[in-house]
N, C-alpha and C. Protein backbone atom coordinates (compact mmCIF):
# COMPACT_ATOMS: atom_id res chain seq x y z
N UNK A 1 -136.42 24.59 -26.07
CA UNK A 1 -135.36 25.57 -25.81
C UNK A 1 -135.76 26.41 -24.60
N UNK A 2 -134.69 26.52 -23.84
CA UNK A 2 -134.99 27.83 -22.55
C UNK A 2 -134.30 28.72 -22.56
N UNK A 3 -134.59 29.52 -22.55
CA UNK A 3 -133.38 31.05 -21.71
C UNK A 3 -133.84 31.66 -20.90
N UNK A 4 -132.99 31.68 -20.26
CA UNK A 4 -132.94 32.50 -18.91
C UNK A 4 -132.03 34.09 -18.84
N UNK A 5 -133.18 34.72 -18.62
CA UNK A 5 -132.90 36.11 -18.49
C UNK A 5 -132.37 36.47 -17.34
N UNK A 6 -130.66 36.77 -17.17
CA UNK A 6 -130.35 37.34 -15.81
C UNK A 6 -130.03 38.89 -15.95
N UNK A 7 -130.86 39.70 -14.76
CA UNK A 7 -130.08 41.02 -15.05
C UNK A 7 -129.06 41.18 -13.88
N UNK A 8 -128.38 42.34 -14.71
CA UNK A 8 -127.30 42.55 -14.38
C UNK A 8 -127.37 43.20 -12.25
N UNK A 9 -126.53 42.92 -11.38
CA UNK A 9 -126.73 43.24 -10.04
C UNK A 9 -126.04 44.81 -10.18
N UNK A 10 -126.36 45.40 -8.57
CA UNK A 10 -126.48 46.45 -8.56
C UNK A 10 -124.71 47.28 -9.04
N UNK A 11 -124.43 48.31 -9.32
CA UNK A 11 -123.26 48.36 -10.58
C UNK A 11 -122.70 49.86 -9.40
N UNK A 12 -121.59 49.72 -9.57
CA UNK A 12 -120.67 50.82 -8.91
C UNK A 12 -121.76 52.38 -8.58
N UNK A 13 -121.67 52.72 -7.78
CA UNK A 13 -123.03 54.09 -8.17
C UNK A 13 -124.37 54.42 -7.65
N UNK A 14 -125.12 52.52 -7.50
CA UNK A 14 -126.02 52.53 -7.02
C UNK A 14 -126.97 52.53 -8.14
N UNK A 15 -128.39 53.00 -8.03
CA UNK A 15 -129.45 53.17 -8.63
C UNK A 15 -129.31 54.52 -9.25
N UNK A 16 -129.69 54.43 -10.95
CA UNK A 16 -129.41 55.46 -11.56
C UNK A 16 -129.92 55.21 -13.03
N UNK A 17 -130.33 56.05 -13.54
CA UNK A 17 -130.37 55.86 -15.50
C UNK A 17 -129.08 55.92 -15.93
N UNK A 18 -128.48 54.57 -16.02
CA UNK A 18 -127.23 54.55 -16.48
C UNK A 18 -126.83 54.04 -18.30
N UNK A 19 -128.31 53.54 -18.76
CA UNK A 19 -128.47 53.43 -20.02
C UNK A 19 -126.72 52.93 -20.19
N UNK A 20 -126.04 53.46 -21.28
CA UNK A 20 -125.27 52.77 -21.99
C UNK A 20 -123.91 53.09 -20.68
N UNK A 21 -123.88 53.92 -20.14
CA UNK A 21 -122.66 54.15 -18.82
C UNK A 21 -122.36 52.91 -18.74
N UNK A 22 -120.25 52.82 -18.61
CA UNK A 22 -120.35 51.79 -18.64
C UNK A 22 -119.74 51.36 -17.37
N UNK A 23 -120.20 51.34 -16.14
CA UNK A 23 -120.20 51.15 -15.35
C UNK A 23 -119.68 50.00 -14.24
N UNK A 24 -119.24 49.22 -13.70
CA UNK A 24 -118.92 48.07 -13.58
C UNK A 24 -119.93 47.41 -12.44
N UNK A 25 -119.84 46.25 -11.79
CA UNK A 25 -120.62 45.78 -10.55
C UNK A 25 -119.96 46.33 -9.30
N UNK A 26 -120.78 46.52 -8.60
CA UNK A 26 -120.08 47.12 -7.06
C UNK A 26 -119.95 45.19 -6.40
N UNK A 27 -119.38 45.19 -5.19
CA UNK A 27 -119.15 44.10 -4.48
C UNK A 27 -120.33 43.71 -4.22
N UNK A 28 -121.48 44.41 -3.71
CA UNK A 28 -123.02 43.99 -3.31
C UNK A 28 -123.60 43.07 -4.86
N UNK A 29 -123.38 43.85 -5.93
CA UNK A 29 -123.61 43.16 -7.59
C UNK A 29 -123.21 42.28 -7.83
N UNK A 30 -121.78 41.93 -7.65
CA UNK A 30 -121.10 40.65 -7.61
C UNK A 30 -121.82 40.03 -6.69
N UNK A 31 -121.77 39.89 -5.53
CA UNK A 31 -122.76 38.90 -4.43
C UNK A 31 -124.57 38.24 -5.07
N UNK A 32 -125.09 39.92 -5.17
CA UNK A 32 -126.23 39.57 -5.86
C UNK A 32 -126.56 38.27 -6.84
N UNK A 33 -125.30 38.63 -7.99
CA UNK A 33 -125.14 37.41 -9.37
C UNK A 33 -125.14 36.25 -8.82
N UNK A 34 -124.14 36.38 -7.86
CA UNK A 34 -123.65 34.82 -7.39
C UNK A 34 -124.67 33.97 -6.55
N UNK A 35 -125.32 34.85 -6.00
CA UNK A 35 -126.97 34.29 -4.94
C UNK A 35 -127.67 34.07 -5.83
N UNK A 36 -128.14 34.62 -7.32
CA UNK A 36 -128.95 34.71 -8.00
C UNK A 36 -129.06 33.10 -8.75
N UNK A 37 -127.55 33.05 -9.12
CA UNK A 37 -127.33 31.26 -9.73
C UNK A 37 -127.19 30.41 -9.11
N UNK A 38 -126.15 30.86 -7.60
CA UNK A 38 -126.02 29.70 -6.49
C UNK A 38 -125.70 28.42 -7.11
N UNK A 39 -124.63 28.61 -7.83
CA UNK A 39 -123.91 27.30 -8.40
C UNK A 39 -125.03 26.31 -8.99
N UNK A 40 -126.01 27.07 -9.84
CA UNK A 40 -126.70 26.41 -10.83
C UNK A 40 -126.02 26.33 -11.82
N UNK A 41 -125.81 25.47 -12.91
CA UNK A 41 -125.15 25.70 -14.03
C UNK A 41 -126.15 24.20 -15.10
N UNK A 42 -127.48 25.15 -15.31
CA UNK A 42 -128.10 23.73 -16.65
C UNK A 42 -127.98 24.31 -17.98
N UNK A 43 -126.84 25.50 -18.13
CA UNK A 43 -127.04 26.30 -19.25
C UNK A 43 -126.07 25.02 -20.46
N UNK A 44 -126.11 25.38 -21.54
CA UNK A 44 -125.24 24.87 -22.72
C UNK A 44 -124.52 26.25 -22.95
N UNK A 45 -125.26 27.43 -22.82
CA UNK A 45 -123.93 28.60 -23.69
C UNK A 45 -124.61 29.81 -22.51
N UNK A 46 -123.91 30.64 -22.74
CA UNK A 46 -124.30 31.98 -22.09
C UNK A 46 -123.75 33.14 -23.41
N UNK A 47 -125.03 34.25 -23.13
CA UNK A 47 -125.18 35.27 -24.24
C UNK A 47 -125.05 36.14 -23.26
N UNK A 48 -124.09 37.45 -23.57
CA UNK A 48 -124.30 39.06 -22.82
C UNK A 48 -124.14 39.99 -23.64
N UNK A 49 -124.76 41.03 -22.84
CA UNK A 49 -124.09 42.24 -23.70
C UNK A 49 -122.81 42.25 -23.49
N UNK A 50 -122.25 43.64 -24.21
CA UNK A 50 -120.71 43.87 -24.25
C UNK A 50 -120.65 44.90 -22.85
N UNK A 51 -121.47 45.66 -21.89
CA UNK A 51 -121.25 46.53 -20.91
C UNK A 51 -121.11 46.10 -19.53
N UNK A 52 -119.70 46.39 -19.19
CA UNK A 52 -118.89 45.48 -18.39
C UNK A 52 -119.91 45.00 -16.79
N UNK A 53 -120.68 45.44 -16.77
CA UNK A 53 -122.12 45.04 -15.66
C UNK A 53 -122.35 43.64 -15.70
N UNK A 54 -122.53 43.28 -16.96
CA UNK A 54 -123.18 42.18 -17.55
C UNK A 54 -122.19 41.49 -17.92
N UNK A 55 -120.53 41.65 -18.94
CA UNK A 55 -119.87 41.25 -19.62
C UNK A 55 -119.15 40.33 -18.34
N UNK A 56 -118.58 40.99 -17.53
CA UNK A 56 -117.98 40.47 -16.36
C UNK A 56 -118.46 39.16 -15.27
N UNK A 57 -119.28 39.16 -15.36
CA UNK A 57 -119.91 38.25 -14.58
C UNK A 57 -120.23 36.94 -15.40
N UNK A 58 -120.81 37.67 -16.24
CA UNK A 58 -120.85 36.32 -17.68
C UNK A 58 -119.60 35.59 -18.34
N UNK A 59 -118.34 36.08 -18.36
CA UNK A 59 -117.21 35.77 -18.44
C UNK A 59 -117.10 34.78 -17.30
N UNK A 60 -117.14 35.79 -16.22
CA UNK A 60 -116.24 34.81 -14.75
C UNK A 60 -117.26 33.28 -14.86
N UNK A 61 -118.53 33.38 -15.05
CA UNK A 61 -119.71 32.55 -14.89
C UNK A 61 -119.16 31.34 -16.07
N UNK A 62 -119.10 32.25 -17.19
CA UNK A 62 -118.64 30.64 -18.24
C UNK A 62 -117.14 29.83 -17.92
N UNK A 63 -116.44 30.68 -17.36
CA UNK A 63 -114.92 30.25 -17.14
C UNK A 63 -114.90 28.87 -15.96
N UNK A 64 -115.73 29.54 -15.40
CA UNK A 64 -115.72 28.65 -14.30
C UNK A 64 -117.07 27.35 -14.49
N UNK A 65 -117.75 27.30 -15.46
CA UNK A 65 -119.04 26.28 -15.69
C UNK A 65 -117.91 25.40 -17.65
N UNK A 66 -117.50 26.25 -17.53
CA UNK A 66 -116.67 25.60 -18.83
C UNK A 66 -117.79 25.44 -20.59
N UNK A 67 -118.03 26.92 -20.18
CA UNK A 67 -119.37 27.08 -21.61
C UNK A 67 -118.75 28.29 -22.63
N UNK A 68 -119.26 27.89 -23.48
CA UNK A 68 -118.64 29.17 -24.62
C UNK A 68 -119.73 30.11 -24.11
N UNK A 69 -119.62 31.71 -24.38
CA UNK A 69 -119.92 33.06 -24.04
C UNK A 69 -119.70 33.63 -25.21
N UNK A 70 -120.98 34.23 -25.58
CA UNK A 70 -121.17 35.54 -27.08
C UNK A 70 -121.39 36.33 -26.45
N UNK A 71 -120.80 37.42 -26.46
CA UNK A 71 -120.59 38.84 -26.42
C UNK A 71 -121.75 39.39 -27.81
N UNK A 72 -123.05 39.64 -27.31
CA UNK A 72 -124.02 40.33 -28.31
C UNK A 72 -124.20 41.93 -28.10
N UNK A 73 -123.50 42.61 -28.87
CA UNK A 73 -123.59 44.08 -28.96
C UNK A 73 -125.12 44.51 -28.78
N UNK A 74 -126.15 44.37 -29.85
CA UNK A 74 -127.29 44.33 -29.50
C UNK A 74 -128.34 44.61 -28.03
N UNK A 75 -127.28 43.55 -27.50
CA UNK A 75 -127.73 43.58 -25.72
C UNK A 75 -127.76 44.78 -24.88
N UNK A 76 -127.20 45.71 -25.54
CA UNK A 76 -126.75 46.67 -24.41
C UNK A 76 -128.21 47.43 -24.17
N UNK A 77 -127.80 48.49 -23.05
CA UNK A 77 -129.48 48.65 -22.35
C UNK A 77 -129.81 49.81 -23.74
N UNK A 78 -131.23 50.36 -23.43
CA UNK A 78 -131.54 51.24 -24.22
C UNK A 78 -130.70 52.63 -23.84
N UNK A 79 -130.61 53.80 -24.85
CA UNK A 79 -130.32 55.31 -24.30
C UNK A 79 -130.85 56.04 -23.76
N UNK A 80 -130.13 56.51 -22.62
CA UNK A 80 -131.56 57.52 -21.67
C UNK A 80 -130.87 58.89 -22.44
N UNK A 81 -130.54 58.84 -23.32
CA UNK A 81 -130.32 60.27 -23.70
C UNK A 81 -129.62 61.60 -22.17
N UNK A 82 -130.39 62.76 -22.31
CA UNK A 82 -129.71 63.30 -20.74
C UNK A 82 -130.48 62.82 -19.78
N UNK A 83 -130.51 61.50 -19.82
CA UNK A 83 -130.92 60.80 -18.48
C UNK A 83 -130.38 60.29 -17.62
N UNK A 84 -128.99 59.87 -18.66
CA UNK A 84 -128.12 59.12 -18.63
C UNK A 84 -127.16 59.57 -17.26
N UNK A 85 -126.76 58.75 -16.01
CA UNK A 85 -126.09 58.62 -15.10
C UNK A 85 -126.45 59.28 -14.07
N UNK A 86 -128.29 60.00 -14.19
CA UNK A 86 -128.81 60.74 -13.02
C UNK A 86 -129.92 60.10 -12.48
N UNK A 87 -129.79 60.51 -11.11
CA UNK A 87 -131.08 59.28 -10.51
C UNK A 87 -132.24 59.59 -10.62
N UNK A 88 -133.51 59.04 -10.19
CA UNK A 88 -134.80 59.47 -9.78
C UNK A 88 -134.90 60.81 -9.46
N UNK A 89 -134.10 60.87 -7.85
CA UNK A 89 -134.03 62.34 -7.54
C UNK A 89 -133.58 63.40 -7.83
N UNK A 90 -132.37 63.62 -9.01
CA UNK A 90 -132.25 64.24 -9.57
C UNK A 90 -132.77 64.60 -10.58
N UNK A 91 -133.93 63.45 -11.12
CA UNK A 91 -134.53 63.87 -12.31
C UNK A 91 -135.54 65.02 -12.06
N UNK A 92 -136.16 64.01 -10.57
CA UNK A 92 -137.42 65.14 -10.64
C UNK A 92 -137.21 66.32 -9.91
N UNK A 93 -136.00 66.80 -9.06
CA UNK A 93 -135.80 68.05 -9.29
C UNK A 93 -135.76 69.03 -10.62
N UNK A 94 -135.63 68.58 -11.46
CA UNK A 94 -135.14 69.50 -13.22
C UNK A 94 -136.51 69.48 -13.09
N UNK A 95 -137.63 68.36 -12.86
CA UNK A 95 -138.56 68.35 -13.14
C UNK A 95 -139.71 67.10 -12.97
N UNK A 96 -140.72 67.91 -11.89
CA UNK A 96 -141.45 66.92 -11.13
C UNK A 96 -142.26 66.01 -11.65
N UNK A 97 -142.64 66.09 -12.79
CA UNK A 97 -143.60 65.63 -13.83
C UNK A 97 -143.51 64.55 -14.74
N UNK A 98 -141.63 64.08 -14.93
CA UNK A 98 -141.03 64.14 -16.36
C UNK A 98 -140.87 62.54 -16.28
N UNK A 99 -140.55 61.73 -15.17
CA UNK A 99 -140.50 60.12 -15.05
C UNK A 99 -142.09 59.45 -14.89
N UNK A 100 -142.97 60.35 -14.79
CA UNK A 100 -144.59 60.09 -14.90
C UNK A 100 -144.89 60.62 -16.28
N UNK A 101 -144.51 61.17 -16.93
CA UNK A 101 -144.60 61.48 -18.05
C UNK A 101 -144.13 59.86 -18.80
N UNK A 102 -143.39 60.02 -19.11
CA UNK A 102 -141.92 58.91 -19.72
C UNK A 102 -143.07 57.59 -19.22
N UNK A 103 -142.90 57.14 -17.78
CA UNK A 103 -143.76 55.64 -17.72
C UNK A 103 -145.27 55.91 -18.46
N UNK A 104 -145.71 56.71 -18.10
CA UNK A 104 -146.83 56.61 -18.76
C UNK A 104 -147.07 56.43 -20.37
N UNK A 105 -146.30 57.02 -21.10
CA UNK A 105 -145.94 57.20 -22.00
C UNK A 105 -144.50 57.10 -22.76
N UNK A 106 -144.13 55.67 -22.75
CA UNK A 106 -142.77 56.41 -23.29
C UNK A 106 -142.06 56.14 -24.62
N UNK A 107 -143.24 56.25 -25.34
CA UNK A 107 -142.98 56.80 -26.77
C UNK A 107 -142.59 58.15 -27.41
N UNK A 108 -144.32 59.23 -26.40
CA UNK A 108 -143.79 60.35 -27.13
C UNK A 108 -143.40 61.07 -25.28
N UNK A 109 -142.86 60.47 -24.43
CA UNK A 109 -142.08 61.24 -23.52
C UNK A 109 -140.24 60.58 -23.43
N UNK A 110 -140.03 60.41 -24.52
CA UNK A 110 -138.70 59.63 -23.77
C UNK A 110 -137.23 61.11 -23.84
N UNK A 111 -136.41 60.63 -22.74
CA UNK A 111 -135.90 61.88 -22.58
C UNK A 111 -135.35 62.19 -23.97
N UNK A 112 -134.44 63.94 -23.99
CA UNK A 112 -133.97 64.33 -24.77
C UNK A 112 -132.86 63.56 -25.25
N UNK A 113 -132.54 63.25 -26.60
CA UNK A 113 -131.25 62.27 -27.08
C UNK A 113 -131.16 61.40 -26.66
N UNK A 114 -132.28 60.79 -26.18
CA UNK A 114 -132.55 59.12 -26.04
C UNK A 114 -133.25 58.14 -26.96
N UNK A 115 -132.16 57.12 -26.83
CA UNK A 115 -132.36 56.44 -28.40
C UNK A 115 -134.27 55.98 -28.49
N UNK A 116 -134.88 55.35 -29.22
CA UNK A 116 -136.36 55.39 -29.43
C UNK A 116 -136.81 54.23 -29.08
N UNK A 117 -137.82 54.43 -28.44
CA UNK A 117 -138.32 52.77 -27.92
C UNK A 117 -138.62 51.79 -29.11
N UNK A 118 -139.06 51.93 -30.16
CA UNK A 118 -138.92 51.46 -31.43
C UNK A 118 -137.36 50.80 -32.02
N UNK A 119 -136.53 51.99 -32.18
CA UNK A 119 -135.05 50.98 -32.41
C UNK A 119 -134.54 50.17 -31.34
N UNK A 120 -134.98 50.68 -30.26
CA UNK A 120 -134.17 49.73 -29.11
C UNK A 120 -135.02 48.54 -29.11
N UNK A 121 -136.51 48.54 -29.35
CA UNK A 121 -136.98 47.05 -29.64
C UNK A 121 -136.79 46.36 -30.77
N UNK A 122 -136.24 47.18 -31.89
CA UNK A 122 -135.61 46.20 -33.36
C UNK A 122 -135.05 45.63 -33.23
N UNK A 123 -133.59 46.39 -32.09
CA UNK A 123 -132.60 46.05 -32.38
C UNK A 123 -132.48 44.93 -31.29
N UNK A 124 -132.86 44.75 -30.30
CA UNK A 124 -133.40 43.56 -29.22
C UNK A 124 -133.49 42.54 -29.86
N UNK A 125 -134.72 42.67 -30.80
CA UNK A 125 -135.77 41.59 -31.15
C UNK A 125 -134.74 41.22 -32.27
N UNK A 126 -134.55 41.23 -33.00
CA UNK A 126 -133.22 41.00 -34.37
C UNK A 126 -132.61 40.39 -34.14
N UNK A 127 -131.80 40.67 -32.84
CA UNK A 127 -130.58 39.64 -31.87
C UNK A 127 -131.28 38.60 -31.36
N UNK A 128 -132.45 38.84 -30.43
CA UNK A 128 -133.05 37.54 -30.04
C UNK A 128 -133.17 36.30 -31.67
N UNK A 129 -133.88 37.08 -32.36
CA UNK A 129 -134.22 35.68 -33.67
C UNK A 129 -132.99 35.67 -34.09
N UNK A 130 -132.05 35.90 -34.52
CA UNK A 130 -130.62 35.08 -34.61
C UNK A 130 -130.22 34.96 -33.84
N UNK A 131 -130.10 34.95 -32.34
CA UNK A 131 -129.43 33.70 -31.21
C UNK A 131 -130.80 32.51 -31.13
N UNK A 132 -131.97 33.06 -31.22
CA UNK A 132 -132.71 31.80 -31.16
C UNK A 132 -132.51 30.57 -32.19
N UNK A 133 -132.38 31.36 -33.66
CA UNK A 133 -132.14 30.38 -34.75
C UNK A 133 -130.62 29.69 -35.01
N UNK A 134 -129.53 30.48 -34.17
CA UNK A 134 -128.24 29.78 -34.51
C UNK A 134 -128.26 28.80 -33.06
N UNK A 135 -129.01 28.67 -32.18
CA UNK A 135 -128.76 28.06 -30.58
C UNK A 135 -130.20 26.98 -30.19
N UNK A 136 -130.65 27.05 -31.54
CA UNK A 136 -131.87 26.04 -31.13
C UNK A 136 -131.86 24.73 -30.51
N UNK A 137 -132.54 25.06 -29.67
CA UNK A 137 -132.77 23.66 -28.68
C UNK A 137 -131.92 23.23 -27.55
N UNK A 138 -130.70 24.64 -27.13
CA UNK A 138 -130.15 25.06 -26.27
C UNK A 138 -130.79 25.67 -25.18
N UNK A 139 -130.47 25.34 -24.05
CA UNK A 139 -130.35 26.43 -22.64
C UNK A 139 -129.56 26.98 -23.08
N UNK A 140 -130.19 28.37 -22.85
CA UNK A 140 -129.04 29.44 -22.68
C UNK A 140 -129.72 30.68 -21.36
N UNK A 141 -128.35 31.28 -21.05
CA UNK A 141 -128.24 32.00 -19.78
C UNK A 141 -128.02 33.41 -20.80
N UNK A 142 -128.99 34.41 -20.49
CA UNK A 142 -128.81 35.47 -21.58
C UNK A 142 -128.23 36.68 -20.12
N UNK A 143 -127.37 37.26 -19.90
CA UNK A 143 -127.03 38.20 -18.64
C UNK A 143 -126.60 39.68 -19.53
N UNK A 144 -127.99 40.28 -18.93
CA UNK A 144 -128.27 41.70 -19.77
C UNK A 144 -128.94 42.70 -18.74
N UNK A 145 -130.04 43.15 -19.48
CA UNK A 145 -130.18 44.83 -18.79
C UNK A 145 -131.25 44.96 -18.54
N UNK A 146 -132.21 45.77 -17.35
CA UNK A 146 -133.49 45.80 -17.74
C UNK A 146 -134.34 46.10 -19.00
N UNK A 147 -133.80 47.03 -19.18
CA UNK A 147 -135.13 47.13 -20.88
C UNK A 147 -135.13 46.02 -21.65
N UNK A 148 -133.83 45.36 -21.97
CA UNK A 148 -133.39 44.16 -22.78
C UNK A 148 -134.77 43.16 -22.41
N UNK A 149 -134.31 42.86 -20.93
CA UNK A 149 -135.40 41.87 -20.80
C UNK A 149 -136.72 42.63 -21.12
N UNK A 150 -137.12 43.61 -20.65
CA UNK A 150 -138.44 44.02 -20.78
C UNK A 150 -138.75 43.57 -22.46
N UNK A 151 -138.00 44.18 -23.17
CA UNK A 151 -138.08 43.86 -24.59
C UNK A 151 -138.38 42.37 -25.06
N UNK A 152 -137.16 41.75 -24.29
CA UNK A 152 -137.54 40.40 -24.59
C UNK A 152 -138.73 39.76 -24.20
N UNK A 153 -139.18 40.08 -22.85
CA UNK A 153 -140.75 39.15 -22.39
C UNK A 153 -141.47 39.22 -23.29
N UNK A 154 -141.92 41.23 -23.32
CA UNK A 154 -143.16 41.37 -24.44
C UNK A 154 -142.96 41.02 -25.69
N UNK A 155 -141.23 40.93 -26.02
CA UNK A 155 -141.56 40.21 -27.45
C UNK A 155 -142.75 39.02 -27.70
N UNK A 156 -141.67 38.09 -26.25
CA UNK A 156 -142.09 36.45 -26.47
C UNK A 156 -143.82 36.32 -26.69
N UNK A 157 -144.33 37.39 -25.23
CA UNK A 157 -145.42 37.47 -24.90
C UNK A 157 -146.70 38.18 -25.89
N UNK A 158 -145.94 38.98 -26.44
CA UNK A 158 -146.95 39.48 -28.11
C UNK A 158 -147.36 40.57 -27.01
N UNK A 159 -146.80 41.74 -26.17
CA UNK A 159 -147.18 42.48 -25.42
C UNK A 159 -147.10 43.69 -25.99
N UNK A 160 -147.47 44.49 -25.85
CA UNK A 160 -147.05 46.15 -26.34
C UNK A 160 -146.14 46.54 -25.60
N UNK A 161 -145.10 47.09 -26.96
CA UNK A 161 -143.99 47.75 -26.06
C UNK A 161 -143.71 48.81 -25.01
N UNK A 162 -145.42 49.50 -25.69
CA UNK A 162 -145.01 51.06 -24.88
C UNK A 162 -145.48 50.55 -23.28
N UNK A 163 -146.16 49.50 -22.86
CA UNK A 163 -146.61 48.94 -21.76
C UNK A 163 -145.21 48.09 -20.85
N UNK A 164 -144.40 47.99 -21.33
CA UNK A 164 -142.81 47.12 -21.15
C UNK A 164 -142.81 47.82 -19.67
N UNK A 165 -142.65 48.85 -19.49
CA UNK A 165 -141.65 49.57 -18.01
C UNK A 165 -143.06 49.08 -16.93
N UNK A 166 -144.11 48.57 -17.56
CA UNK A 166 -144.59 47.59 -16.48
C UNK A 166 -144.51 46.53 -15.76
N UNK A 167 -143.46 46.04 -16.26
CA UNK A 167 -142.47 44.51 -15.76
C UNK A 167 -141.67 45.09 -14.83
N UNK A 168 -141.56 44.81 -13.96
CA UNK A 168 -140.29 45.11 -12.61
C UNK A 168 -139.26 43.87 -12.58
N UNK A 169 -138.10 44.74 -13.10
CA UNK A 169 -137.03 43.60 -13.44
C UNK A 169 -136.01 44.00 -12.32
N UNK A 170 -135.70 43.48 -10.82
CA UNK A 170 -135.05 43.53 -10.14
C UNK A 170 -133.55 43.50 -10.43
N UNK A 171 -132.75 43.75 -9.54
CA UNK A 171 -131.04 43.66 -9.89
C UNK A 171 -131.22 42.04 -9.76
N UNK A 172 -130.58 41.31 -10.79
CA UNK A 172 -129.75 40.02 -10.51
C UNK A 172 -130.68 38.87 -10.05
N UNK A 173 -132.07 39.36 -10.92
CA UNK A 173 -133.41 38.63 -11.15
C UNK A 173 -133.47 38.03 -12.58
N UNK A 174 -133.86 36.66 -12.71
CA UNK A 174 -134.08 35.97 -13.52
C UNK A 174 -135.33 35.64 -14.12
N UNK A 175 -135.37 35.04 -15.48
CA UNK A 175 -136.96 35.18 -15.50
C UNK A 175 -136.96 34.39 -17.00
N UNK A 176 -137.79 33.05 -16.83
CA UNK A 176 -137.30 32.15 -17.99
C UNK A 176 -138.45 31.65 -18.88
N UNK A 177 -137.87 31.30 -20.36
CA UNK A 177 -138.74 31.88 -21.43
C UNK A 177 -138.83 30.27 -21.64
N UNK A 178 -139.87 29.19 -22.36
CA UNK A 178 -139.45 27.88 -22.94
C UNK A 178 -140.04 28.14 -23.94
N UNK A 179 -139.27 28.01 -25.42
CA UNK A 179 -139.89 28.09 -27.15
C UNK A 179 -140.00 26.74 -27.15
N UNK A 180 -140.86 26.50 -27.55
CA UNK A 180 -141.11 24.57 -28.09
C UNK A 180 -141.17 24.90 -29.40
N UNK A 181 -140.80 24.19 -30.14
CA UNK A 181 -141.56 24.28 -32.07
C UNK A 181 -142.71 24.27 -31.77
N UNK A 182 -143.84 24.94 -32.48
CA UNK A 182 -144.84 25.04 -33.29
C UNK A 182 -146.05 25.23 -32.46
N UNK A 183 -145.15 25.67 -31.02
CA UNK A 183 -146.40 26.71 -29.81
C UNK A 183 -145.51 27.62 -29.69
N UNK A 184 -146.37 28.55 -28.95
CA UNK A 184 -146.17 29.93 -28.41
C UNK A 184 -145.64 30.00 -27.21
N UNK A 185 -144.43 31.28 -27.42
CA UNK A 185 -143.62 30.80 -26.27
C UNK A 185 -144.34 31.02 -24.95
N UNK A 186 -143.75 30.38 -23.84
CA UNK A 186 -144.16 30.66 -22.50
C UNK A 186 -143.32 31.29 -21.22
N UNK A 187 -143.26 31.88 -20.52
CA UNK A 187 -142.80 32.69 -19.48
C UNK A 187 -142.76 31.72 -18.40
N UNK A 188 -142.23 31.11 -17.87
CA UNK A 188 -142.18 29.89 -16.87
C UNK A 188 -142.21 30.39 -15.68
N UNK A 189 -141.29 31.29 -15.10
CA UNK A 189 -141.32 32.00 -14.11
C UNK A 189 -140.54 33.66 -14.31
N UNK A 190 -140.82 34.97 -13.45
CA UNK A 190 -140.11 35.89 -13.33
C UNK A 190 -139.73 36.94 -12.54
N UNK A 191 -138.23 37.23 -12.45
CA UNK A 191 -138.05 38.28 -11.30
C UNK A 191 -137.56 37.28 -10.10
N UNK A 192 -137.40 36.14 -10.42
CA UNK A 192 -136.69 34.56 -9.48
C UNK A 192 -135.04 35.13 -9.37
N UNK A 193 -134.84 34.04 -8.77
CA UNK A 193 -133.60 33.41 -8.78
C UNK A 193 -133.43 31.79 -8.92
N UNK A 194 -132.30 31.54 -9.14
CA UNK A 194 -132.53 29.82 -9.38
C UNK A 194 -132.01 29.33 -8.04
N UNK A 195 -131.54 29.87 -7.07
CA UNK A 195 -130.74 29.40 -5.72
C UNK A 195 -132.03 29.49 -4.71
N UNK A 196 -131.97 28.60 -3.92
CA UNK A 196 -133.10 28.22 -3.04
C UNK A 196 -133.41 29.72 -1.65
């Protein structure tokens, strides 16, 4: 079995903690996706979240490759709580300290009313083992969010979560997992594209 992790390209706005915002792709995002697959299509199904970043592209992508598409609620990115829709630079004006805080730590720094790195990896990991167990022995094209994937590698990889925001998951970067029965999964490549 393979999946391929695509994240979502850059989204109306630019660069921002947009957590659950539901934001759409700017024209550069759309381009991004489309360079990213470059009319690859070895998938059998494609999985997304429901946040139109991801939903949209994965739609247009199956319509046109002629594959069924699950819409997995699950998928959606984690909560930045009041993090939510402000950039870097606005963060560290409120406060210079607080995104070095958070990477370093972001168990007990994650912002205020942001959901917990703990449920957002349950609820990840839960969805992954029932799409893995209802899609076995499928390619699938999973088009989601950074944390998602972060979640997903270190799942595969037996990594610590609070170590995750150490993966650099580019806009509209891919990054592919192969489960065989009865080994441990492997990371094939990441942060790719499949177009030459």
């Amino acid at each position: 079995m393979l999946i391929d992790l695509l994240r979502h390209g850059e989204p109306v706005g630019g660069s921002r903690y947009r957590g659950q915002i539901d934001d759409p792709l700017s024209d550069k995002g759309w381009q991004q996706m489309l360079n990213a697959v470059d009319g690859h299509s070895p998938w059998d199904a494609i999985v997304t979240s429901p946040l139109v970043r991801c939903r949209a592209f994965a739609e247009a992508c199956a319509a046109t490759r002629q594959l069924p598409v699950t819409i997995e609620d699950d998928y959606k990115e984690i909560g930045f709580g009041t993090w939510e829709g402000k950039t870097r630079a606005e963060l560290t004006v409120i406060d210079p300290l607080q995104l070095q805080r958070f990477y370093d730590d972001p168990i007990a720094h994650r912002p205020k009313g942001a959901e917990t790195l703990v449920d957002f990896s349950a609820r990840v990991t839960m969805a992954w083992q029932h799409m893995v167990e209802a899609q076995q022995g499928q390619h699938l094209l999973v088009v989601a969010h950074a944390g998602v994937i972060r979640v997903l590698i270190s799942h595969a990889l037996g990594l610590p979560y609070d170590k995750m925001f150490r993966l650099k998951i580019s806009n509209a970067s891919i990054s592919r997992i192969a489960l065989e029965q009865g080994q441990s999964p492997e990371l094939h490549f990441h942060n790719g594209r499949l177009g030459g």
